[in-house]
Protein backbone atom coordinates (compact mmCIF):
# COMPACT_ATOMS: atom_id res chain seq x y z
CA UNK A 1 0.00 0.00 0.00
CA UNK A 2 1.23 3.44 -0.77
CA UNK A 3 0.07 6.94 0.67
CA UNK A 4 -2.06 9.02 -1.96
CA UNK A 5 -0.38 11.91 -3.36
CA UNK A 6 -2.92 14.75 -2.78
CA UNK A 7 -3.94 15.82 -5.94
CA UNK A 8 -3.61 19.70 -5.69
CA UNK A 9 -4.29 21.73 -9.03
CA UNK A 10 -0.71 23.77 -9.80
CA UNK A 11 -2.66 26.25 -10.60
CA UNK A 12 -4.66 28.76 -7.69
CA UNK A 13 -6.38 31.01 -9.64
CA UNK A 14 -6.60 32.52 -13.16
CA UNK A 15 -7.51 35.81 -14.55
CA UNK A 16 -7.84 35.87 -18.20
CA UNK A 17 -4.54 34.86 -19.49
CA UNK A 18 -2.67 35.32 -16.37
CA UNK A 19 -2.58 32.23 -14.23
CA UNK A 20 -1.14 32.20 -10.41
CA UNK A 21 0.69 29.23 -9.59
CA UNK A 22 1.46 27.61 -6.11
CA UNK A 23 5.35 27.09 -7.45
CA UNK A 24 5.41 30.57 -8.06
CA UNK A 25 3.32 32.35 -4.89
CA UNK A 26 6.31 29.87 -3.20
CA UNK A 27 9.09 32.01 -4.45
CA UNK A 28 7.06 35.25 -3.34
CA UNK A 29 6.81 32.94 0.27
CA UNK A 30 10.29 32.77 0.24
CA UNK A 31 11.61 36.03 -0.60
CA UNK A 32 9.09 37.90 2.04
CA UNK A 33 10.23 35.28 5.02
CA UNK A 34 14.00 36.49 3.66
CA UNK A 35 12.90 40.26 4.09
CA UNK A 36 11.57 39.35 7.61
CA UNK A 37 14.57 37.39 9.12
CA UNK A 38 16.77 40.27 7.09
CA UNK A 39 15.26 43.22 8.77
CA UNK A 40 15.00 41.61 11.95
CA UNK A 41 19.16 40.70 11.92
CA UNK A 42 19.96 44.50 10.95
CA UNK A 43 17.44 46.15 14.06
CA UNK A 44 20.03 44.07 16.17
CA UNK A 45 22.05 46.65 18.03
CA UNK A 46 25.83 47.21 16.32
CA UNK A 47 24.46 44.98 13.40
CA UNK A 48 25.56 47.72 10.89
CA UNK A 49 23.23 46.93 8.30
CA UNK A 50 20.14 49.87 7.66
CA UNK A 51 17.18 49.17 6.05
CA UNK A 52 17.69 50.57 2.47
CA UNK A 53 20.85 48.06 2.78
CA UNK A 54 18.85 44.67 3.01
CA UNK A 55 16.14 46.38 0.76
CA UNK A 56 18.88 46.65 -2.42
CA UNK A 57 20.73 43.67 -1.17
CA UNK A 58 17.82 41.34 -1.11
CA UNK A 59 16.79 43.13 -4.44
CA UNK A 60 20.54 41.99 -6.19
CA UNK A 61 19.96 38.31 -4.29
CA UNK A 62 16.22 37.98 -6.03
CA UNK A 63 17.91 38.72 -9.42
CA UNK A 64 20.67 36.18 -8.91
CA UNK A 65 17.89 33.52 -7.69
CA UNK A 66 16.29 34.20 -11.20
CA UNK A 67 18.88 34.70 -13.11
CA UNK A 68 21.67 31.94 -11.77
CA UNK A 69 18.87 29.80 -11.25
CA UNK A 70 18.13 29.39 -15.42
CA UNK A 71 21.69 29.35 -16.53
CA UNK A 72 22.43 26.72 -14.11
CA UNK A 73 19.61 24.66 -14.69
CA UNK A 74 20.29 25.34 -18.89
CA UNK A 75 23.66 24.87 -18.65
CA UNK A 76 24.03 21.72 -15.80
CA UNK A 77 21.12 19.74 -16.93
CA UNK A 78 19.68 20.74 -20.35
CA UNK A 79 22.99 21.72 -22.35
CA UNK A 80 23.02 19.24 -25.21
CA UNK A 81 19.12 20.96 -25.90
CA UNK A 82 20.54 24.19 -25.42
CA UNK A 83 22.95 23.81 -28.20
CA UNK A 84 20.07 22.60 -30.38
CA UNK A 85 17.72 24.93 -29.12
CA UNK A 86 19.52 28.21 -28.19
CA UNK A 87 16.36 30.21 -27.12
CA UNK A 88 15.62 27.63 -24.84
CA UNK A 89 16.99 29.44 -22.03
CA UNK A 90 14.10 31.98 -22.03
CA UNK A 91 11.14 29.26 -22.66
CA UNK A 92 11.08 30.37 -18.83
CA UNK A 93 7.15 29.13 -19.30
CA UNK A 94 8.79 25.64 -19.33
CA UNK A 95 9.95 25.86 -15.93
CA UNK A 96 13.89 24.45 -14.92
CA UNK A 97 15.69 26.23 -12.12
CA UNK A 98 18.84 24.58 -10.29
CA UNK A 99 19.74 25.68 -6.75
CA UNK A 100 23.05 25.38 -7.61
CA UNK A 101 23.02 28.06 -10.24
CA UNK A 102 20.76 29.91 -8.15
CA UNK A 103 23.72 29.64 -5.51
CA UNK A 104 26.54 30.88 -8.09
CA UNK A 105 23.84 33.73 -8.66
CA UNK A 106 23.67 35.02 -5.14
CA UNK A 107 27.11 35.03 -4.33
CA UNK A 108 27.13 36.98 -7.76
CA UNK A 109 25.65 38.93 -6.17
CA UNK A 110 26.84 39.18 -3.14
CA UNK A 111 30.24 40.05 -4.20
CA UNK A 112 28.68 43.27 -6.25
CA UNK A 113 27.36 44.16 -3.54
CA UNK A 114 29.78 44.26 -1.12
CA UNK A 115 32.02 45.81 -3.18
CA UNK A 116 29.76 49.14 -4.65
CA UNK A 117 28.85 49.20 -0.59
CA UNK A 118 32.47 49.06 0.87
CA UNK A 119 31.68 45.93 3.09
CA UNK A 120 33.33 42.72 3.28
CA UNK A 121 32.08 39.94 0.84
CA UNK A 122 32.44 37.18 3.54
CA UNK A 123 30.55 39.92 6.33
CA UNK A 124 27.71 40.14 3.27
CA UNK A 125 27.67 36.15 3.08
CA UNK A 126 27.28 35.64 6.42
CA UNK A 127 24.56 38.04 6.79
CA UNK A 128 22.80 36.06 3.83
CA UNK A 129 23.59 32.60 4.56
CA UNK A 130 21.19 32.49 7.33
CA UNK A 131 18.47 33.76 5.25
CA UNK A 132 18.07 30.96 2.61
CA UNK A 133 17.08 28.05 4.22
CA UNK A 134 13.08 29.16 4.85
CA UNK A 135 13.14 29.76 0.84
CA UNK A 136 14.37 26.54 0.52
CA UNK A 137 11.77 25.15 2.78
CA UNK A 138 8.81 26.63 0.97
CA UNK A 139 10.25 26.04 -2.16
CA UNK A 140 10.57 22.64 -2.56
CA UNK A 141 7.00 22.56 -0.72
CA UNK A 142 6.17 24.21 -4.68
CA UNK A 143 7.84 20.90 -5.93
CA UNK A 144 5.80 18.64 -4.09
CA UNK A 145 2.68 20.14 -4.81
CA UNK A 146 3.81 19.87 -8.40
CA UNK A 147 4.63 16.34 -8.36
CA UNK A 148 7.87 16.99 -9.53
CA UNK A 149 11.60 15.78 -8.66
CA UNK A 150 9.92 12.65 -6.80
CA UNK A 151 12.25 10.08 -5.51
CA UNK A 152 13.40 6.72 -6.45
CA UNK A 153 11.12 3.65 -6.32
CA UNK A 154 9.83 2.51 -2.54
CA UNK A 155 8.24 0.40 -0.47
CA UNK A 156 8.46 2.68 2.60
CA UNK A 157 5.26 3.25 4.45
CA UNK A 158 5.40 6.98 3.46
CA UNK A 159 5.80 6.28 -0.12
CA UNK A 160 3.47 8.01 -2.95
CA UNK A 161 2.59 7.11 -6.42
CA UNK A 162 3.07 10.97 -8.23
CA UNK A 163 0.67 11.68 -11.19
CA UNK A 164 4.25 11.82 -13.62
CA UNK A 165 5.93 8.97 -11.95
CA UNK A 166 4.53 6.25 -13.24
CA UNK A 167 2.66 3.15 -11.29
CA UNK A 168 4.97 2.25 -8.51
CA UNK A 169 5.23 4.51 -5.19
CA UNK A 170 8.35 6.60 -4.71
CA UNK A 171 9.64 8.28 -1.97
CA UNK A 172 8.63 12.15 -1.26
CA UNK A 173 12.01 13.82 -2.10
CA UNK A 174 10.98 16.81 -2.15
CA UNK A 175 9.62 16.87 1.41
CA UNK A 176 12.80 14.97 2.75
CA UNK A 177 14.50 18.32 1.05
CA UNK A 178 11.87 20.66 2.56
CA UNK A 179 12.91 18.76 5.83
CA UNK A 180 16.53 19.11 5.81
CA UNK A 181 17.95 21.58 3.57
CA UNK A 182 15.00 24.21 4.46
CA UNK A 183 14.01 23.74 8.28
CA UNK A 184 16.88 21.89 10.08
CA UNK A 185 19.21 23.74 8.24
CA UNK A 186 17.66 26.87 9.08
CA UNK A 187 17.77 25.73 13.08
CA UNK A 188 21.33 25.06 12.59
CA UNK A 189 22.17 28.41 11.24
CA UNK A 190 19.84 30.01 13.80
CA UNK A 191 21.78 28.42 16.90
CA UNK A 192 25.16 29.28 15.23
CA UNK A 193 25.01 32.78 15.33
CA UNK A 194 23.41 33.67 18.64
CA UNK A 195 27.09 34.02 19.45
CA UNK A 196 29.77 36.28 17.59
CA UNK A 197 31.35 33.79 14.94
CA UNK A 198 34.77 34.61 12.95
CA UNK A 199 33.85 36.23 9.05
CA UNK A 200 33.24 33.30 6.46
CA UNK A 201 32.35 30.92 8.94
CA UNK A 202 28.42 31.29 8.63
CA UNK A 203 28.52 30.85 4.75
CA UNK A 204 31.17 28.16 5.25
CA UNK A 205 28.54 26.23 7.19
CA UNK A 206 25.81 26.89 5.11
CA UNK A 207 27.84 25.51 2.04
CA UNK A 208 28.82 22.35 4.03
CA UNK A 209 25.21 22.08 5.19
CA UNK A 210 23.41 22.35 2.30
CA UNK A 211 25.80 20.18 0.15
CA UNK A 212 26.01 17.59 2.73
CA UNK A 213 22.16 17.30 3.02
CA UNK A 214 21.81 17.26 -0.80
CA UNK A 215 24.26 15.21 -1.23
CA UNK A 216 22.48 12.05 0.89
CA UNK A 217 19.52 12.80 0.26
CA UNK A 218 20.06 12.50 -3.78
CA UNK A 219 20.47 8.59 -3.01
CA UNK A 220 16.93 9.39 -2.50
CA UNK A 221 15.77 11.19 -4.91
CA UNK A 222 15.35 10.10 -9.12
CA UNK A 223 18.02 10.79 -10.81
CA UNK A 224 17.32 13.22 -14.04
CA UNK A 225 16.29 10.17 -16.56
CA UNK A 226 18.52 12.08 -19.72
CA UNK A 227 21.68 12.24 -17.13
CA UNK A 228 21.49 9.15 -15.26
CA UNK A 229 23.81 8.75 -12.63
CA UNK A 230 26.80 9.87 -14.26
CA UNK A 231 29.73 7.09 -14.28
CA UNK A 232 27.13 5.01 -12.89
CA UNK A 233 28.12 6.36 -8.91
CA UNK A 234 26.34 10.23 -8.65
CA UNK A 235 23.69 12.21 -9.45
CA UNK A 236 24.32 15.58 -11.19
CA UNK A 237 23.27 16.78 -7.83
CA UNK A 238 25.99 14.75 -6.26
CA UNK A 239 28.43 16.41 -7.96
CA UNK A 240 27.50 19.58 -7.83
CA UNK A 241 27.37 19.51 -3.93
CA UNK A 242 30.78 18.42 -3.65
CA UNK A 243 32.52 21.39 -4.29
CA UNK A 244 29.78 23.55 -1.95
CA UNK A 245 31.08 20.78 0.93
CA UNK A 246 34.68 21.40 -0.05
CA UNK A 247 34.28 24.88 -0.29
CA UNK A 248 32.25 24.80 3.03
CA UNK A 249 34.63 23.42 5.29
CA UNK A 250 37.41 25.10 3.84
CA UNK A 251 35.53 28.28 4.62
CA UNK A 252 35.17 26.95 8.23
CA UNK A 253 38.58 25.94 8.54
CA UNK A 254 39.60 29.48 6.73
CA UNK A 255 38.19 31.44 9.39
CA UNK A 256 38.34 30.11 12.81
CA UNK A 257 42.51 30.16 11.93
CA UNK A 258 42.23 33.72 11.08
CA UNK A 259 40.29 34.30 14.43
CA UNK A 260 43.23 31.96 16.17
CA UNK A 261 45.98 33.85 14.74
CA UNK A 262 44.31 37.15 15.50
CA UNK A 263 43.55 35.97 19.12
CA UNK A 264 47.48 35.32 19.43
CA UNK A 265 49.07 38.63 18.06
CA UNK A 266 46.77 40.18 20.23
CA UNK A 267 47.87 38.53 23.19
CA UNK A 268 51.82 38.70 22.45
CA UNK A 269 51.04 42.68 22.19
């Protein structure tokens, strides 16, 4: 016996040609929860950050969301079709966003930012890192109600048979995603800064997070049926995570020597 995937229409409501879309009012979800926890970290006493700050920054972070978001997904998972179909990358209608272009995006960015404002591009990250998790939360909440990116065949109690996935019950990806790359992450992050942490090592743990959580749970999840796993071992997701886990730790590792090797020429002086 599998559970019933609930059948919810895509679509909320339409108005002549325009239709509103649960995928869709999900990014809006996302970006306003972002605004919240972003205005709420610069009111903190000494945070330096003002309000017309997070308004532009969050404003540059939408754009790379949209914009990395395409390219990645054109370029990591559709690029044989791009080559045959160039204006393919604007058939936005089509849907096809990847995180991990959306990542490359914000830290895009971040990194304009930073520099046109005078602040440090790890200070920026950190102040962002925390902020993504909630998006990611709601927004694979869009994929489930979709019934897309299911998981790999099942016979766990909790597995569904999705409308596009053919007759045998899968496991809900998306909602293991939802789980741990949106709400524990976002605990994590939460918990970590409630104390003073050394510059880079907030984006260094949401890199390691995220990629660590994607990582596993892509053993879960259907692999993209034109890519396969690739060499027969990983997912594209697989290997695009490695480098955010790499680059993660490294981060982590990065700055808490700084902070170490500051802490000791202070102390010497």
């Amino acid at each position: 016996m599998a559970l019933e995937f609930p059948q919810i229409d895509p679509v909320i409501f339409e108005v002549g040609p325009l239709a509103v879309r649960w995928y869709g009012l999900m990014y809006l979800v996302g970006f306003v929860l972002a605004m919240w926890l972003a205005n709420r970290q610069a009111a903190k006493p000494g945070s330096g950050w003002s309000k017309e700050e997070v308004s532009d920054l969050l404003f540059y972070g939408m754009l790379g969301v949209i914009l990395g978001g395409r390219l990645g997904y054109v370029f990591f998972y559709q690029f044989s079709y791009f080559l045959e179909n160039p204006l393919y990358l604007f058939r936005i209608d089509q849907g096809g966003m990847s995180f991990h272009g959306g990542t490359l995006g914000v830290i895009a960015a971040i990194f304009w930012f930073a520099k046109s404002r005078a602040k440090s591009f790890f200070a920026v990250g950190d102040f962002v890192a925390p902020l993504v998790p909630l998006g990611l939360l709601v927004g694979r909440i869009g994929n489930f109600i979709n019934g897309e990116l299911w998981g790999r065949t099942s016979d766990v109690p909790w597995a569904m048979v999705f409308p596009t996935g053919g007759p045998d019950a899968r496991h809900p990806s998306q909602l293991y995603e939802a789980f741990f790359e949106g709400l524990v992450l976002f605990l994590i992050l939460q918990w970590f800064i409630k104390k003073p942490r050394p510059a880079g090592s907030v984006s260094g743990l949401f890199l390691l997070g995220y990629g660590s959580f994607r990582f596993a749970i892509e053993y879960f999840r259907e692999p993209d049926a034109h890519l396969g796993l690739l060499g027969g071992i990983m997912s594209m997701g697989q290997i695009l995570s490695l480098p955010m886990i790499i680059i993660g730790g490294a981060f982590i590792y990065w700055a808490h020597s700084k902070a170490d090797n500051a802490a000791v020429s202070t102390a010497k002086k």
